[in-house]
Protein backbone atom coordinates (compact mmCIF):
# COMPACT_ATOMS: atom_id res chain seq x y z
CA UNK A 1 -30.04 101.91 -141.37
CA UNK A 2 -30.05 103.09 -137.90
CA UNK A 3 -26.36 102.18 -137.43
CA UNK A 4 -25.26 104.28 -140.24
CA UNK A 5 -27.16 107.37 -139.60
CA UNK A 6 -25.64 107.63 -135.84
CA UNK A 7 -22.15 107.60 -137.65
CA UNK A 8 -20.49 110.90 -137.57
CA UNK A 9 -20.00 112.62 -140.89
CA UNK A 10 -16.91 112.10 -142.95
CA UNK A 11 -14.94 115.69 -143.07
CA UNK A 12 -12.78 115.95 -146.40
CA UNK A 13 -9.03 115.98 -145.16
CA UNK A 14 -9.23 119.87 -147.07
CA UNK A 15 -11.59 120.57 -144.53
CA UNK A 16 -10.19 122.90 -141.66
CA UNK A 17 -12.64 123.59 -138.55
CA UNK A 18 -10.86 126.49 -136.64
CA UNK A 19 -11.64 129.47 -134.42
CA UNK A 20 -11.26 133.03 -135.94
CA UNK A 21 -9.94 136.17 -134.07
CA UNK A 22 -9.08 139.21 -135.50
CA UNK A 23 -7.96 143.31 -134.51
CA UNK A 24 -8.55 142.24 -130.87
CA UNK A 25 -6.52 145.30 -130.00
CA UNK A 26 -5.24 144.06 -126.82
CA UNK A 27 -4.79 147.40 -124.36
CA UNK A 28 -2.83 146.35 -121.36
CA UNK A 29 -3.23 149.76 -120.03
CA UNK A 30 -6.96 150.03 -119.85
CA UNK A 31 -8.21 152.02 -117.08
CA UNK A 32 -12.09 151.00 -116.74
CA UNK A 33 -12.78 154.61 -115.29
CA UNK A 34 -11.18 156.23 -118.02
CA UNK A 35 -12.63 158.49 -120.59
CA UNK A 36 -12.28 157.27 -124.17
CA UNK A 37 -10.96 161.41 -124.96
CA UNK A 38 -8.16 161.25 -122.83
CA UNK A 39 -4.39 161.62 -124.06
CA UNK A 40 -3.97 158.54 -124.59
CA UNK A 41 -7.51 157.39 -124.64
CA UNK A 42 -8.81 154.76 -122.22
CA UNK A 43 -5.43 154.88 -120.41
CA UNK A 44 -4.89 157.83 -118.33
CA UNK A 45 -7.07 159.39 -115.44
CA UNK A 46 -7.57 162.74 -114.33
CA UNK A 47 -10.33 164.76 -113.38
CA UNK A 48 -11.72 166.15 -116.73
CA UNK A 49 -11.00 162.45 -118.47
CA UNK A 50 -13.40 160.23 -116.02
CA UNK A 51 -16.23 159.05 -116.30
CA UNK A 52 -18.98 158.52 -112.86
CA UNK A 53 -19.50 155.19 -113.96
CA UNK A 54 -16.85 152.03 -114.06
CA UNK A 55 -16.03 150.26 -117.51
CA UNK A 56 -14.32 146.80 -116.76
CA UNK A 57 -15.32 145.46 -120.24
CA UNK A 58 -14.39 148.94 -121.93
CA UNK A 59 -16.40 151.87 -123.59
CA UNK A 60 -16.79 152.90 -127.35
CA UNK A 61 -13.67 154.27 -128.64
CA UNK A 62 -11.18 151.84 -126.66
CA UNK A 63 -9.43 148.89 -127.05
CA UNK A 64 -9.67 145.64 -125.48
CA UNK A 65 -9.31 145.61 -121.98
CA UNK A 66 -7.71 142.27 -120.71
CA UNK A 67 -11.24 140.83 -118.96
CA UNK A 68 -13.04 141.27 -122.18
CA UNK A 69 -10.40 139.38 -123.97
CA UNK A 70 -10.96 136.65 -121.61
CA UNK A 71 -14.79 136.29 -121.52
CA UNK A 72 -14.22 136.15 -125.29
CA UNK A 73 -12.21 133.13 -124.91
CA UNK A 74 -14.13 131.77 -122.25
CA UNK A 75 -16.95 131.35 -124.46
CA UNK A 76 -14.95 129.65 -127.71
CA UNK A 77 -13.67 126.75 -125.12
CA UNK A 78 -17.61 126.20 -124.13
CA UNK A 79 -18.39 126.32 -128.29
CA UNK A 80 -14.80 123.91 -128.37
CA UNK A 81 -16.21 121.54 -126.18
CA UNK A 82 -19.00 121.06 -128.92
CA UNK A 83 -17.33 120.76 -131.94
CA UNK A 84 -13.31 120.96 -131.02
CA UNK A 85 -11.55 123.62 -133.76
CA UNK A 86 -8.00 122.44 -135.21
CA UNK A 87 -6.66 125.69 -134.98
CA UNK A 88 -6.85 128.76 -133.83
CA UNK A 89 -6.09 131.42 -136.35
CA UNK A 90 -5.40 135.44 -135.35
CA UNK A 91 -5.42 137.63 -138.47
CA UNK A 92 -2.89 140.70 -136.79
CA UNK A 93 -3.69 143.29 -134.37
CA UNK A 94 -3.07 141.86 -131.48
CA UNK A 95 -1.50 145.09 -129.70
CA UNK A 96 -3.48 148.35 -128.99
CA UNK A 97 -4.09 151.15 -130.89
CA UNK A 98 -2.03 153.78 -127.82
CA UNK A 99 0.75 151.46 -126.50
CA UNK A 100 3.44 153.39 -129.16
CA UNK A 101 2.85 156.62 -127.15
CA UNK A 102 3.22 155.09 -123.43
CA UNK A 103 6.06 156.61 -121.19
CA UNK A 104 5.86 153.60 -119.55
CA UNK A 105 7.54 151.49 -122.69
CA UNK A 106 10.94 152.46 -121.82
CA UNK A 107 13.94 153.21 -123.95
CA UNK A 108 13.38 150.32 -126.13
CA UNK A 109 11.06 151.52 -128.90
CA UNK A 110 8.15 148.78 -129.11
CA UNK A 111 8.60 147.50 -125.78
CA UNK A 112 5.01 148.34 -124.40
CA UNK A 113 3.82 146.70 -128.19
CA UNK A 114 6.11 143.47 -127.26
CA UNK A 115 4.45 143.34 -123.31
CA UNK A 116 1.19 143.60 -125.24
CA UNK A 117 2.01 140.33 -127.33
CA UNK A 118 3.46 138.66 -124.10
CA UNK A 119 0.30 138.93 -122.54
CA UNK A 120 -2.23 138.15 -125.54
CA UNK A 121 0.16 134.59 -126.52
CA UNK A 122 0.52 133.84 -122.61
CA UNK A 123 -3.77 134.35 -122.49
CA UNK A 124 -4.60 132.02 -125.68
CA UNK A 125 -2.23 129.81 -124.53
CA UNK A 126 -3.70 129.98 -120.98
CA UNK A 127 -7.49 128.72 -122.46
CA UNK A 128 -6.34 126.80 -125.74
CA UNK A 129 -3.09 124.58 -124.53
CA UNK A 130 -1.96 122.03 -126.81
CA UNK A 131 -3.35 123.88 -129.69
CA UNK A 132 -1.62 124.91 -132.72
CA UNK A 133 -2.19 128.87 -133.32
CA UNK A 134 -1.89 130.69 -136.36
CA UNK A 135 -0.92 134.29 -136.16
CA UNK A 136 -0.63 136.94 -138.58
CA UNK A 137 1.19 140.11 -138.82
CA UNK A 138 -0.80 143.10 -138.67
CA UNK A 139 -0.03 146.82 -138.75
CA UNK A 140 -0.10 147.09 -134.81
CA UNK A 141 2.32 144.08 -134.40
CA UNK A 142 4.56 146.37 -135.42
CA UNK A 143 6.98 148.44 -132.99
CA UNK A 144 5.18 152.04 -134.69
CA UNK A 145 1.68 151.64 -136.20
CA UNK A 146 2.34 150.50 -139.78
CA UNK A 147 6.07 150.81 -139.26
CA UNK A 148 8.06 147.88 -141.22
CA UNK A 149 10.64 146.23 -138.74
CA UNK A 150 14.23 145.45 -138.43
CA UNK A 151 15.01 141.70 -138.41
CA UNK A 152 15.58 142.11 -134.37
CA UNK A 153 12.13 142.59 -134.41
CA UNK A 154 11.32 139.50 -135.84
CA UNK A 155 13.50 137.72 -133.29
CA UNK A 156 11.82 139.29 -130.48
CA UNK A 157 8.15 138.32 -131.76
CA UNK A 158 9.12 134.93 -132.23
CA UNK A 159 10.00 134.61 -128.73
CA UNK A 160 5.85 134.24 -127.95
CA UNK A 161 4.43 133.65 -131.23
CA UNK A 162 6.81 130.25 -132.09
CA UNK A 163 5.84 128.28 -128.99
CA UNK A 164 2.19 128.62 -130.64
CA UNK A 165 2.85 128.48 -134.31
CA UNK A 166 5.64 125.55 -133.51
CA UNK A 167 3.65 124.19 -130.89
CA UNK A 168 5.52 120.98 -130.61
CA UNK A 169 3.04 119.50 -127.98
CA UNK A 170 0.09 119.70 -129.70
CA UNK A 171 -2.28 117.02 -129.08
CA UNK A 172 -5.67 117.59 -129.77
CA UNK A 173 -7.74 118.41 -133.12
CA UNK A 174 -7.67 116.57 -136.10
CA UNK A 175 -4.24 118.31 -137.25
CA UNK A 176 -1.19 118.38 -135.55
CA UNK A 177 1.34 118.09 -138.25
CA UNK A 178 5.00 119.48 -137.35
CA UNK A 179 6.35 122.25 -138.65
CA UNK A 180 9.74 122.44 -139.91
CA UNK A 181 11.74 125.04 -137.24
CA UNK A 182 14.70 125.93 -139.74
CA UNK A 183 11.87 126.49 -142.63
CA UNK A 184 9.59 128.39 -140.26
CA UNK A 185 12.67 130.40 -139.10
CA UNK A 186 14.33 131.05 -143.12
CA UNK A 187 10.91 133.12 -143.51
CA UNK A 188 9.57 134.22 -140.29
CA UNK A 189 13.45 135.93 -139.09
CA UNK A 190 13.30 137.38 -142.60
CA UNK A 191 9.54 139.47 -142.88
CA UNK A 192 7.19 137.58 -140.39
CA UNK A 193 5.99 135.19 -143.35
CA UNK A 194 5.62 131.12 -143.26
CA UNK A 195 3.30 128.51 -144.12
CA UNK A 196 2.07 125.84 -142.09
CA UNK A 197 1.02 122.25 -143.86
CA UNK A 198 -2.01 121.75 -141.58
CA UNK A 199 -3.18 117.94 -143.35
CA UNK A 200 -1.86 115.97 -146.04
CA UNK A 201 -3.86 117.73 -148.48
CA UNK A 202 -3.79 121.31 -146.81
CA UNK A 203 -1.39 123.86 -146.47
CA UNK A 204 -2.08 127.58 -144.98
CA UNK A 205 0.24 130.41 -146.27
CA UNK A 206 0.90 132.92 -144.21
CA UNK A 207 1.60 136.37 -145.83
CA UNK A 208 2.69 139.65 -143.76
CA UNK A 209 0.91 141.75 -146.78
CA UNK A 210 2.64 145.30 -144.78
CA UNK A 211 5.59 144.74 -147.09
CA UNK A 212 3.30 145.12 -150.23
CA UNK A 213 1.70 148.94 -148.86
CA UNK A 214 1.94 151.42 -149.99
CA UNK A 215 1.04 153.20 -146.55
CA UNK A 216 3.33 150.67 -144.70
CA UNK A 217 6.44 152.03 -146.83
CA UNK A 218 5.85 155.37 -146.36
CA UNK A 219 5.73 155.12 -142.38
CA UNK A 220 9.10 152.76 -142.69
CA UNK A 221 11.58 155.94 -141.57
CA UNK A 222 14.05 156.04 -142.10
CA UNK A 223 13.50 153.85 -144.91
CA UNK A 224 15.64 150.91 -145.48
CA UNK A 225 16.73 149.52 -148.53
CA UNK A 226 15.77 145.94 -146.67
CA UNK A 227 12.18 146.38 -147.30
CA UNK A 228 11.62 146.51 -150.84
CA UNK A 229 13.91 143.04 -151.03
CA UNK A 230 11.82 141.41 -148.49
CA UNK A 231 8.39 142.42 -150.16
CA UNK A 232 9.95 140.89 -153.43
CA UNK A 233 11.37 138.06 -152.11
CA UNK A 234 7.98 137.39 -149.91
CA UNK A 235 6.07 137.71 -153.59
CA UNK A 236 8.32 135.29 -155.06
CA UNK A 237 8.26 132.63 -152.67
CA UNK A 238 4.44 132.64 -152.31
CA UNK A 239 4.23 132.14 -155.63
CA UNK A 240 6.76 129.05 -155.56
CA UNK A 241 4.79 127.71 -152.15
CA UNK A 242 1.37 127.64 -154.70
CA UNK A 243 3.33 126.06 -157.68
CA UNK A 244 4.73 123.17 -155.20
CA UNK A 245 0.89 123.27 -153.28
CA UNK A 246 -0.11 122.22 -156.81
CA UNK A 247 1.71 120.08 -157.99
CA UNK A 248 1.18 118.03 -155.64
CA UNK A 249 -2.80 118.15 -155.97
CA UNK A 250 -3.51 120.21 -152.48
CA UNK A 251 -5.18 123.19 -151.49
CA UNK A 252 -3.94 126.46 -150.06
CA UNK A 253 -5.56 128.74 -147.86
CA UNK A 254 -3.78 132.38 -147.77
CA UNK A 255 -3.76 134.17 -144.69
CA UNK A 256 -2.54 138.05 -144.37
CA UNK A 257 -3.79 141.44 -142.48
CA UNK A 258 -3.53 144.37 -145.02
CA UNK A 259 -5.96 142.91 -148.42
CA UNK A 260 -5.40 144.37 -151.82
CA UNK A 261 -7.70 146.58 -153.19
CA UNK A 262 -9.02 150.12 -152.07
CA UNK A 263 -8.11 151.82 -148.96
CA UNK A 264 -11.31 152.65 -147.11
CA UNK A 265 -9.37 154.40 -144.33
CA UNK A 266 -7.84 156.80 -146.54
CA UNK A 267 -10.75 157.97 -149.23
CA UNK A 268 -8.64 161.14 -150.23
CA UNK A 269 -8.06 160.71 -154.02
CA UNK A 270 -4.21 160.40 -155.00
CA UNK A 271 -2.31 163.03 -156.71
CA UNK A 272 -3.88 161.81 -160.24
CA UNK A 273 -7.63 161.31 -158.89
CA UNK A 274 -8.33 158.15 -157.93
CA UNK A 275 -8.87 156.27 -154.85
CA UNK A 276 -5.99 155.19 -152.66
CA UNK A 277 -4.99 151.17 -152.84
CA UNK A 278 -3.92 149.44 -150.19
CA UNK A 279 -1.38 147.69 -152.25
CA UNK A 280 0.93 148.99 -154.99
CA UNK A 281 -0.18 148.09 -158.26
CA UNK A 282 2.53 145.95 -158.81
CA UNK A 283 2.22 143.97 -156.16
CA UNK A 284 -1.30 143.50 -156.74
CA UNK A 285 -1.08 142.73 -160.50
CA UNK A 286 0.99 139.70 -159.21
CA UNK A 287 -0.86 138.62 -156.55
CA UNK A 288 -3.92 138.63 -158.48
């Protein structure tokens, strides 16, 4: 009948509509007349690193400047306004590639990495209030590309990520089911990990898979005897998250940065001939 074809289509409650960013490389430094092979690139300005012409929305072989980020966003609220998301979900690399190296970061080491993270939560926030965000560690969330943090870390992050994740005045989309603060803090303090029950019949897992690299560990130095117990104790309680997601008849969605499998970044064979994993074995016999 008429009346029943105008009638909006029934989503299943596993059913998640959401908006998907990821490696948007925020560089809070960008200089749009510099050259892209300057030291650092994209940042600094002299006379052998310009180029004649201006590059407000940045050049091949930069990061994102600040106005690009925007005008990305700009467009997902006019696609919102169509078909509104439930979430927005940011799969790591929010921070740029050359913020580590900045004289301007301080003493602190990662504080040009943490002003990068200010400013990408405070701009999502800024076009997507009232929204619950879902944000995953990456290898340049980190205070030293692929460098495994300290818990202070952790505690720092969670200054602009939680008001997101949390987001206790969500209002709009279809889900806006509270999150537990103490649960989201037991994990989150601990190695950047949580999960997020999204519906009734719905849960998203979020993994920080740098604990399970192989790469990641060997750019931990000094190494710290912390690691290895958090990329254990991560393993284990994923796996107790999926027994509980099933026995109680849901679904799971599992959200991390760094996959398993082979490491196209790194195509040098290993000391026995074959191609580099991203993962240790272990970790991926599990997992799999």
């Amino acid at each position: 009948s008429s009346s029943s074809s105008s009638q909006e289509a029934v989503i299943p409650h596993t059913w998640l509509r959401m908006f998907a960013l990821s490696d948007v490389h925020l560089d809070i430094l960008f200089n749009a007349e510099a050259s892209a092979f300057g030291k650092p690139p994209c940042q600094n300005v002299s006379a052998r690193q310009t180029f004649p012409n201006s590059a407000p929305f940045g050049r091949v072989g930069c990061d994102t400047p600040q106005i690009l980020f925007e005008s990305a966003l700009a467009s997902m609220v006019a696609q919102d306004r169509k078909s509104e998301a439930d979430v927005i979900l940011v799969t790591g690399d929010k921070s740029g590639h050359n913020l580590y190296n900045s004289a301007s970061g301080g003493s602190f080491h990662g504080a040009m990495v943490l002003r990068a993270q200010a400013k990408f939560t405070e701009t999502l926030q800024k076009y997507f209030p009232h929204r619950r965000h879902i944000l995953t560690m990456g290898n340049n969330d980190v205070p030293y590309h692929w460098q495994l943090p300290d818990a202070s870390w952790y505690r720092n992050l969670s200054v602009y990520w939680a008001p997101l994740i949390l987001c206790p005045t969500c209002e709009r989309g279809r889900f806006t089911t509270r999150i537990d603060e103490t649960e989201f803090n037991a994990t989150f303090l601990r190695g950047g990990y949580y999960k997020i029950q999204v519906s009734e019949g719905l849960v998203m897992v979020i993994v920080n898979s740098l604990y399970w690299s192989s790469y990641a560990w060997s750019q931990t130095v000094p190494f710290r005897s912390d690691v290895p117990e958090i990329a254990n104790e991560q393993m284990q309680w994923l796996g107790d998250v999926l027994q509980q997601v099933k026995a109680a008849r849901q679904k799971a969605v599992i959200v991390g940065h760094v996959p398993p499998g082979l490491d196209p970044y790194r195509p040098k064979l290993d000391n026995v001939g074959l191609v580099r994993q991203f993962w240790f074995d272990n970790y991926t016999q599990i997992f799999l």
